[in-house]
Protein backbone atom coordinates (compact mmCIF):
# COMPACT_ATOMS: atom_id res chain seq x y z
CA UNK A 1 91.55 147.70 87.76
CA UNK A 2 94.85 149.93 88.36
CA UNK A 3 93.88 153.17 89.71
CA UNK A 4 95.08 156.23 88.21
CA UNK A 5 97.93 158.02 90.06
CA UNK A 6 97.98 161.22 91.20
CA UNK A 7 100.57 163.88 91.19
CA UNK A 8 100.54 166.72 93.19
CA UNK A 9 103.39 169.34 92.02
CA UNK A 10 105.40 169.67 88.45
CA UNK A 11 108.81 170.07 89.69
CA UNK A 12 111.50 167.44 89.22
CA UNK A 13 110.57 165.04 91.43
CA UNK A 14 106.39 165.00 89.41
CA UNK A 15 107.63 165.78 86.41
CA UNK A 16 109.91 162.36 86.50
CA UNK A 17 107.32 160.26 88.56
CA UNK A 18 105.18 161.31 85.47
CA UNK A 19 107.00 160.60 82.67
CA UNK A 20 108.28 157.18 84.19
CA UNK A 21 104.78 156.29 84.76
CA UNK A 22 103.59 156.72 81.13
CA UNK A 23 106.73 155.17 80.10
CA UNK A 24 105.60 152.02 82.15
CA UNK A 25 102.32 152.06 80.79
CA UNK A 26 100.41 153.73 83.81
CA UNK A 27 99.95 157.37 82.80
CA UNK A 28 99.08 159.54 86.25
CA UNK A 29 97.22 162.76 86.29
CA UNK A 30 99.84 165.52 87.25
CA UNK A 31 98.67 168.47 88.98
CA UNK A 32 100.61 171.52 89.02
CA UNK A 33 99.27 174.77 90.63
CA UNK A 34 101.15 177.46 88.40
CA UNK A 35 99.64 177.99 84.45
CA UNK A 36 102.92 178.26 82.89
CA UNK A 37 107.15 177.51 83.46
CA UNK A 38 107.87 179.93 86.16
CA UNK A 39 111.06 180.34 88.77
CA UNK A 40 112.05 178.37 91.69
CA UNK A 41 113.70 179.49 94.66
CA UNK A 42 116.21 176.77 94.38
CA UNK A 43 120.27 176.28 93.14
CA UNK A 44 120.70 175.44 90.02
CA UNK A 45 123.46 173.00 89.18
CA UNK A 46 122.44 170.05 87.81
CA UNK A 47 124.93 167.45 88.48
CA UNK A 48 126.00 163.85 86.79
CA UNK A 49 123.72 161.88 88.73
CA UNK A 50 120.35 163.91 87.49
CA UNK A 51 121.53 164.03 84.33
CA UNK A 52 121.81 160.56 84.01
CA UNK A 53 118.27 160.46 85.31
CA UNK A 54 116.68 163.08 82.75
CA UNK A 55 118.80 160.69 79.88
CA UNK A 56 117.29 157.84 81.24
CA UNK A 57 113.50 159.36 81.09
CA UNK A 58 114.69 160.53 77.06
CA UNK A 59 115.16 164.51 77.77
CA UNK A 60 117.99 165.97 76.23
CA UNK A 61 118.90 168.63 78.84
CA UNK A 62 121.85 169.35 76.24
CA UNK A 63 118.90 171.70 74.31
CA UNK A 64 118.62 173.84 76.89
CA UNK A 65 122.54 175.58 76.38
CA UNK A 66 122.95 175.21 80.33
CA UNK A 67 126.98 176.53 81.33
CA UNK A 68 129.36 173.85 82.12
CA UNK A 69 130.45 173.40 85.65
CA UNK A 70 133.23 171.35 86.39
CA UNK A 71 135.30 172.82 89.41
CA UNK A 72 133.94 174.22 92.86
CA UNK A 73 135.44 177.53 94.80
CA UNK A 74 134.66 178.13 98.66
CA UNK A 75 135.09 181.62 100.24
CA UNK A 76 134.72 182.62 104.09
CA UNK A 77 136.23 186.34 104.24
CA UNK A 78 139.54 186.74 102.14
CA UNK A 79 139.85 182.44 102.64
CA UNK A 80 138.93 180.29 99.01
CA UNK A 81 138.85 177.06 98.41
CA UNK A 82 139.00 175.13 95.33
CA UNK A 83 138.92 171.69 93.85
CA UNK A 84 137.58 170.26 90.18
CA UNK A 85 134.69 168.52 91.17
CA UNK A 86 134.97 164.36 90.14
CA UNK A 87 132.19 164.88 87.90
CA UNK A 88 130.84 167.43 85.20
CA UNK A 89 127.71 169.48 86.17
CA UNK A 90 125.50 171.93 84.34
CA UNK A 91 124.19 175.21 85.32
CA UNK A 92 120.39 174.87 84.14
CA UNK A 93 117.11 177.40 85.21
CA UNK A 94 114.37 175.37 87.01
CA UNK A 95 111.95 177.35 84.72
CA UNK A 96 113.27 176.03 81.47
CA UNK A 97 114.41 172.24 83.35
CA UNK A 98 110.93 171.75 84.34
CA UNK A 99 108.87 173.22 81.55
CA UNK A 100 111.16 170.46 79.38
CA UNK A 101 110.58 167.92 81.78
CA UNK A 102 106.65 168.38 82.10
CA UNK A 103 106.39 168.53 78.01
CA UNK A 104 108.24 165.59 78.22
CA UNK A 105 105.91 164.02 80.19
CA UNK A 106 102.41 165.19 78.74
CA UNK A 107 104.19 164.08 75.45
CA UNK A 108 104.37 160.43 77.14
CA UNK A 109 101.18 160.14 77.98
CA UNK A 110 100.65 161.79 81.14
CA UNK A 111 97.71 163.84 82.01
CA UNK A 112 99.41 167.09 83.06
CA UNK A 113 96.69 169.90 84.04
CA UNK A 114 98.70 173.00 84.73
CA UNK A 115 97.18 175.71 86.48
CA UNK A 116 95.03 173.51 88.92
CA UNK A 117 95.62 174.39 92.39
CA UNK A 118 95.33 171.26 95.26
CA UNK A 119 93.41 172.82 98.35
CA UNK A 120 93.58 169.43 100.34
CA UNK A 121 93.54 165.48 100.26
CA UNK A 122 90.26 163.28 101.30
CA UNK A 123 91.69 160.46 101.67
CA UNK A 124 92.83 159.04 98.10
CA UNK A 125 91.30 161.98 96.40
CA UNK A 126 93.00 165.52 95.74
CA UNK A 127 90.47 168.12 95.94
CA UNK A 128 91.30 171.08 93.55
CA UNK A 129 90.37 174.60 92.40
CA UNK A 130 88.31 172.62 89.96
CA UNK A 131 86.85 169.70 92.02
CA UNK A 132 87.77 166.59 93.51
CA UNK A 133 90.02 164.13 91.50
CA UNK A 134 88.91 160.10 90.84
CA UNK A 135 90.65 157.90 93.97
CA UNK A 136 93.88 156.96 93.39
CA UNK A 137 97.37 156.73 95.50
CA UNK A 138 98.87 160.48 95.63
CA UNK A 139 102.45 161.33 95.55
CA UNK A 140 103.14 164.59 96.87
CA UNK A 141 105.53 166.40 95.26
CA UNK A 142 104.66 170.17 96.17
CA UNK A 143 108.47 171.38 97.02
CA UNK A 144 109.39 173.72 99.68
CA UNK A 145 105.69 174.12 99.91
CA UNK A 146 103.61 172.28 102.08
CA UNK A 147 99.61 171.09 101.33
CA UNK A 148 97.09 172.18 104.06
CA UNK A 149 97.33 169.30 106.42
CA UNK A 150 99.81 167.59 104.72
CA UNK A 151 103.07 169.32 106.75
CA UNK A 152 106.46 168.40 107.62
CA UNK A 153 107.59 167.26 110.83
CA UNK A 154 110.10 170.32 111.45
CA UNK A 155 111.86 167.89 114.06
CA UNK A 156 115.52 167.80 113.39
CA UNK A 157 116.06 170.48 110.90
CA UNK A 158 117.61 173.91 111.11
CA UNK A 159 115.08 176.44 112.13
CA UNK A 160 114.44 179.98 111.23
CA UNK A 161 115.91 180.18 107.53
CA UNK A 162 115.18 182.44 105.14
CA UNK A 163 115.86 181.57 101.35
CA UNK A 164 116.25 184.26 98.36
CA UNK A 165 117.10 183.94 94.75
CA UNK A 166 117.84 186.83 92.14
CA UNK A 167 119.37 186.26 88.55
CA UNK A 168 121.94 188.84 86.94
CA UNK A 169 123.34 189.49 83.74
CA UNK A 170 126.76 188.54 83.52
CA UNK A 171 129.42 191.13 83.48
CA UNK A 172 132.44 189.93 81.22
CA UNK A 173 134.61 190.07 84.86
CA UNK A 174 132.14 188.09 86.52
CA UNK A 175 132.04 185.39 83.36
CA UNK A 176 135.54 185.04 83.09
CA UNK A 177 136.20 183.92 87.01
CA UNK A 178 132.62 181.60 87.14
CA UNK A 179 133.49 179.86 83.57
CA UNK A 180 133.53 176.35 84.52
CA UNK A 181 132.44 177.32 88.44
CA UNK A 182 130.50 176.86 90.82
CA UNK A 183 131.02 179.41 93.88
CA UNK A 184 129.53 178.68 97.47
CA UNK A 185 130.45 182.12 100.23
CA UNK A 186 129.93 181.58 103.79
CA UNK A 187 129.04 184.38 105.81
CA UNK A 188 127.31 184.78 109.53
CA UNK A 189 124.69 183.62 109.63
CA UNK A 190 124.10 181.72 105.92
CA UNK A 191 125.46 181.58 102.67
CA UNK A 192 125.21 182.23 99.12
CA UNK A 193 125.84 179.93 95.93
CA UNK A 194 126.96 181.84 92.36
CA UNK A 195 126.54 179.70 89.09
CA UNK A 196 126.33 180.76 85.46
CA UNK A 197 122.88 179.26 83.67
CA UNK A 198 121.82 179.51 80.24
CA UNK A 199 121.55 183.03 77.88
CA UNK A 200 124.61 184.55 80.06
CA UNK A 201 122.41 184.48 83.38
CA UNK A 202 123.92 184.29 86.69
CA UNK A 203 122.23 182.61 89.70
CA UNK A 204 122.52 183.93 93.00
CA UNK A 205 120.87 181.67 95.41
CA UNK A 206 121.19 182.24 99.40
CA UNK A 207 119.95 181.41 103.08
CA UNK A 208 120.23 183.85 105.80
CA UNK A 209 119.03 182.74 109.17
CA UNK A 210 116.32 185.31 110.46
CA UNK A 211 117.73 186.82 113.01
CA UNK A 212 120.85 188.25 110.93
CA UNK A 213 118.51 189.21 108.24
CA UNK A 214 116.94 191.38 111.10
CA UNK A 215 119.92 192.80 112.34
CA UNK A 216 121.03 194.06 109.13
CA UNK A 217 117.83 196.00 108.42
CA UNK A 218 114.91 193.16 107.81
CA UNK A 219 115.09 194.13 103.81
CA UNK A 220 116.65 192.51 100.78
CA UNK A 221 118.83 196.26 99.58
CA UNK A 222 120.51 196.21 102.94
CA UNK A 223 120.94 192.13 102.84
CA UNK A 224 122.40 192.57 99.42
CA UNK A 225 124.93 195.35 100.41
CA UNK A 226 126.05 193.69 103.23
CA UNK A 227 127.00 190.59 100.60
CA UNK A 228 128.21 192.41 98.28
CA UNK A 229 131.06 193.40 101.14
CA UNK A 230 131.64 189.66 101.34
CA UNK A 231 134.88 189.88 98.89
CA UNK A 232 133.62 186.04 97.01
CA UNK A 233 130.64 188.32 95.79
CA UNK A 234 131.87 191.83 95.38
CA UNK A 235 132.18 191.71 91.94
CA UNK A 236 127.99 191.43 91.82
CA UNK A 237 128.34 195.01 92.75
CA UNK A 238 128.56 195.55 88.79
CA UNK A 239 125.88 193.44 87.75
CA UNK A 240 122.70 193.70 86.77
CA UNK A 241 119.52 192.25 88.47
CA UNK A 242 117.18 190.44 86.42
CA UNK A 243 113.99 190.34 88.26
CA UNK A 244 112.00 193.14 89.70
CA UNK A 245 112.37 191.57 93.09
CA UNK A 246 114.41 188.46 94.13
CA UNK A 247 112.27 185.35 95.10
CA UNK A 248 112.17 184.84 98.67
CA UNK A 249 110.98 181.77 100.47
CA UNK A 250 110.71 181.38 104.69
CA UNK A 251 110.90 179.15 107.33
CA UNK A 252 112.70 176.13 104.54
CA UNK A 253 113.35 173.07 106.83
CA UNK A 254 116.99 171.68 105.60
CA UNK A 255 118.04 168.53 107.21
CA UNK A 256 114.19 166.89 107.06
CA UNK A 257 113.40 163.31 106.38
CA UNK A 258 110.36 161.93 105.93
CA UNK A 259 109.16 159.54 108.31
CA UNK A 260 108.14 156.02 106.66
CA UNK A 261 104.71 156.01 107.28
CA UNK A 262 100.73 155.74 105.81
CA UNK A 263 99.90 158.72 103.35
CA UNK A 264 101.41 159.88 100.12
CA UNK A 265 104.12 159.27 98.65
CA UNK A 266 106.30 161.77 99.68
CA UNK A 267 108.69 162.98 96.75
CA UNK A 268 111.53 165.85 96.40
CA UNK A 269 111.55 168.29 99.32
CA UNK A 270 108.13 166.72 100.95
CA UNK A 271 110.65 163.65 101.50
CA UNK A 272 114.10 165.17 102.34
CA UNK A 273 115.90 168.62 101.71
CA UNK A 274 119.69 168.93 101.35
CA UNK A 275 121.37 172.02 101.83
CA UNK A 276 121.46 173.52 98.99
CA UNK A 277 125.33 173.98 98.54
CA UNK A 278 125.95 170.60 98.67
CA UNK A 279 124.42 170.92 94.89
CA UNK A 280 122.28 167.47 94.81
CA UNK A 281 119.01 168.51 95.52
CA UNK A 282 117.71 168.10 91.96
CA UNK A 283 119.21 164.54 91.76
CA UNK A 284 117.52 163.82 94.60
CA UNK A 285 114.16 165.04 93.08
CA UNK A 286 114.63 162.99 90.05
CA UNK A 287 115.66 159.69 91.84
CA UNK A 288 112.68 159.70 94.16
CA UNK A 289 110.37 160.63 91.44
CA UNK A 290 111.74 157.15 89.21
CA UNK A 291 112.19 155.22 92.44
CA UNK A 292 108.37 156.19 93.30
CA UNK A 293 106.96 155.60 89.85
CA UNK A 294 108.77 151.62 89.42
CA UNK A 295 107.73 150.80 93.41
CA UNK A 296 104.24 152.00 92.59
CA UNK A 297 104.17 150.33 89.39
CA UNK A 298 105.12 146.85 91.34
CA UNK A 299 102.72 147.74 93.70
CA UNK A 300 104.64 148.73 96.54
CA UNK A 301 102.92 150.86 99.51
CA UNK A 302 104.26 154.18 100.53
CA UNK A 303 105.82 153.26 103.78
CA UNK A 304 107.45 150.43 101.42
CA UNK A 305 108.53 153.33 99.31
CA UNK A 306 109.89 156.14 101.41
CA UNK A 307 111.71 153.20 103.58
CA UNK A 308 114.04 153.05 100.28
CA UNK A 309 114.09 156.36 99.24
CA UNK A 310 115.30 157.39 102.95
CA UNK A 311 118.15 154.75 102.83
CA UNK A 312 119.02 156.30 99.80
CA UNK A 313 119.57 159.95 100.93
CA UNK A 314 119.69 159.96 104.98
CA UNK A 315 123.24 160.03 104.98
CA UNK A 316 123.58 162.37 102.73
CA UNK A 317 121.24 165.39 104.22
CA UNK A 318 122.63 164.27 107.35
CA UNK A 319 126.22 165.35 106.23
CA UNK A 320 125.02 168.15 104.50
CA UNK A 321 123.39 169.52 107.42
CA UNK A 322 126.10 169.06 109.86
CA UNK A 323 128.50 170.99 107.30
CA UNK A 324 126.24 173.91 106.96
CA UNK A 325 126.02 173.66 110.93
CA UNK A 326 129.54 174.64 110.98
CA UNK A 327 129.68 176.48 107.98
CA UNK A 328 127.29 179.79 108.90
CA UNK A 329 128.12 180.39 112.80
CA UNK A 330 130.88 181.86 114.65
CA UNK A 331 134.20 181.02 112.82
CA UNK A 332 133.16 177.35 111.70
CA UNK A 333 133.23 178.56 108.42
CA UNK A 334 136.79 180.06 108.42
CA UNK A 335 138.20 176.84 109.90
CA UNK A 336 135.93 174.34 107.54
CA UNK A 337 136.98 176.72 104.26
CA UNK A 338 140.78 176.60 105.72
CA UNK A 339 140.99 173.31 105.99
CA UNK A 340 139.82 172.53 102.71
CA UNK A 341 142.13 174.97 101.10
CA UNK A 342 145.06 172.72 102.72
CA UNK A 343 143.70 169.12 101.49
CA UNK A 344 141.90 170.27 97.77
CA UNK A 345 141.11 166.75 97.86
CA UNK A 346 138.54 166.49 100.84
CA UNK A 347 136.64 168.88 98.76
CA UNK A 348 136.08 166.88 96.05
CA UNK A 349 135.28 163.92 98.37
CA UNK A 350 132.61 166.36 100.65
CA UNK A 351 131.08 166.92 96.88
CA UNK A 352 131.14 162.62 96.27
CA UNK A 353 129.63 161.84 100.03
CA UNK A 354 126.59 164.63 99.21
CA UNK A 355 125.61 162.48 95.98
CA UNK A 356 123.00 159.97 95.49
CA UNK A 357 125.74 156.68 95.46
CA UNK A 358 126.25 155.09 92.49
CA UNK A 359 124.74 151.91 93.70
CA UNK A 360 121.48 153.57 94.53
CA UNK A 361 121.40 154.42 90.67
CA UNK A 362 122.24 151.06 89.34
CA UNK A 363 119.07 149.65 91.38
CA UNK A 364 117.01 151.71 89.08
CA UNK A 365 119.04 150.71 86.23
CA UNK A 366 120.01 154.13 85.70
């Protein structure tokens, strides 16, 4: 007898692993901690690759009225860059993307028990706010959040980061330069990403290392006034924030890989986390979370499994990281956005080499 699978976490990467599952014919119990769609401290540009995923599970992300995106803009002081990306993109809210994505799912057949909390694994069982789940092989798909004794090796990645995320209501100004944009400003110390979403939102997405956030002030009003003297965000200055307080997320390891290994299957940012400018984090999610439902489905182990899914991405975080290495300290990030402002084209090729490859897609048969 098949045992049932178990999914820890309703993002992308266990919403997908869940609806691929009941499309094979296995339909997994999906465990997801929050009662109801809900914000994600996360970027929200949804690019070719995961929308060719979500197609190929049957969501029609076209229902959700996300903003077209179809050209990218660098800035590092008074310096831009710009090139049209070699793809089209959409600028989509996690909260509505994985709401769809989980009633997608449940809709398939999957078991999806939101608002069950997972304190801990024993062995092939998830033990949860309301008791311990039948045995079955986990995939672990909790995010930027780790499970008690379940952790990341931090090994590698960039240390001491501290992530935020606030929505505003676009100001006619402020729709008129992002139509059709994507905007990523460098400034010491971290960056900030700028997309339109759906229902004339704008995302505002950043990472400040910890100990700039300190030395201007330890609090998100003086973080925010010292971007909004960055002169790519300036016009924010204008706008109107959407949420009582922005999101805010420590200590998020970019550049980690999981190691192939016993345990769960490790899925979205429990198995490797992209910098979040590079704008493929969410395909990422989604390709693990089919890649992990077929190899389980052919019986596959999960040192079998993140072996794959790690020569599928490596080389991607491994450029991303690099680039935001040089992008947020001392004046790396004048000479990177420079650069690119003199060869438009290496732009669009930084935005191919950051993508889950073509290849990798077709070996899903996506």
């Amino acid at each position: 007898m098949t045992l049932r699978a178990i999914i820890i976490g309703g993002g992308l990467a266990g919403g997908a692993a869940a609806a691929r599952l009941a499309q094979l014919g296995q339909p997994p119990l999906l465990l997801e901690r929050e009662a109801g769609a809900h914000d994600k401290i996360c970027g929200e540009f949804l690019s070719v690759e995961a929308g060719r995923h979500l197609a190929g599970l049957g969501v029609d992300v076209a229902r959700l009225g996300g903003a077209r995106i179809d050209r990218v803009r660098l800035h590092a002081g008074r310096l831009t860059a710009e090139a049209r990306l070699p793809f089209v993109a959409t600028g989509v809210t996690r909260r509505a993307l994985d709401a769809l994505l989980l009633d997608h799912a449940a809709a398939a057949g999957a078991d999806v028990q939101r608002g069950t909390s997972v304190r801990h694994l024993a062995g092939n069982r998830a033990v949860t706010s309301a008791g311990d789940t039948d045995p079955g092989p986990i995939l672990l798909a909790t995010g930027k959040h780790d499970l008690r004794g379940e952790a990341r090796d931090p090994r590698g990645t960039i240390p001491g980061l501290i992530g935020f995320k606030q929505f505003f209501r676009a100001t006619p100004a402020l729709t008129a330069r992002l139509a059709g944009a994507v905007e990523v400003t460098a400034f010491a110390g971290g960056y900030a990403g700028l997309q339109c979403v759906e229902a004339g939102r704008l995302n505002l997405c950043l990472l400040v290392d910890q100990a700039r956030y300190k030395a201007l002030g330890g609090s998100w009003p003086l973080l925010l006034a010292a971007l909004l003297r960055e002169p790519g965000l300036a016009l924010l200055a204008d706008a109107e924030p959407l949420l009582a307080k922005p999101l805010a997320i420590a200590s998020v390891p970019y550049g980690y890989l999981a190691t192939p290994g016993a345990g769960p299957y490790r899925l979205g940012d429990q198995a490797a986390v992209i910098p979040s400018f590079c704008g493929d984090g969410m395909a990422m999610a989604l390709h693990g979370g089919r890649l992990a439902a077929d190899m389980l489905a052919s019986g596959a182990d999960a040192a079998t499994f993140q072996t794959r899914l790690r020569r599928d991405v490596a080389r991607q975080v491994r450029l991303a990281t690099r680039l935001q290495r040089v992008a947020t300290h001392g004046l790396g990030r004048f000479a990177l956005v420079a650069g690119l402002a003199a060869v438009p084209a290496a732009l669009a090729a930084l935005a191919r080499w950051t993508r889950v490859e073509p290849q990798a897609l077709a070996r899903l048969g996506v």
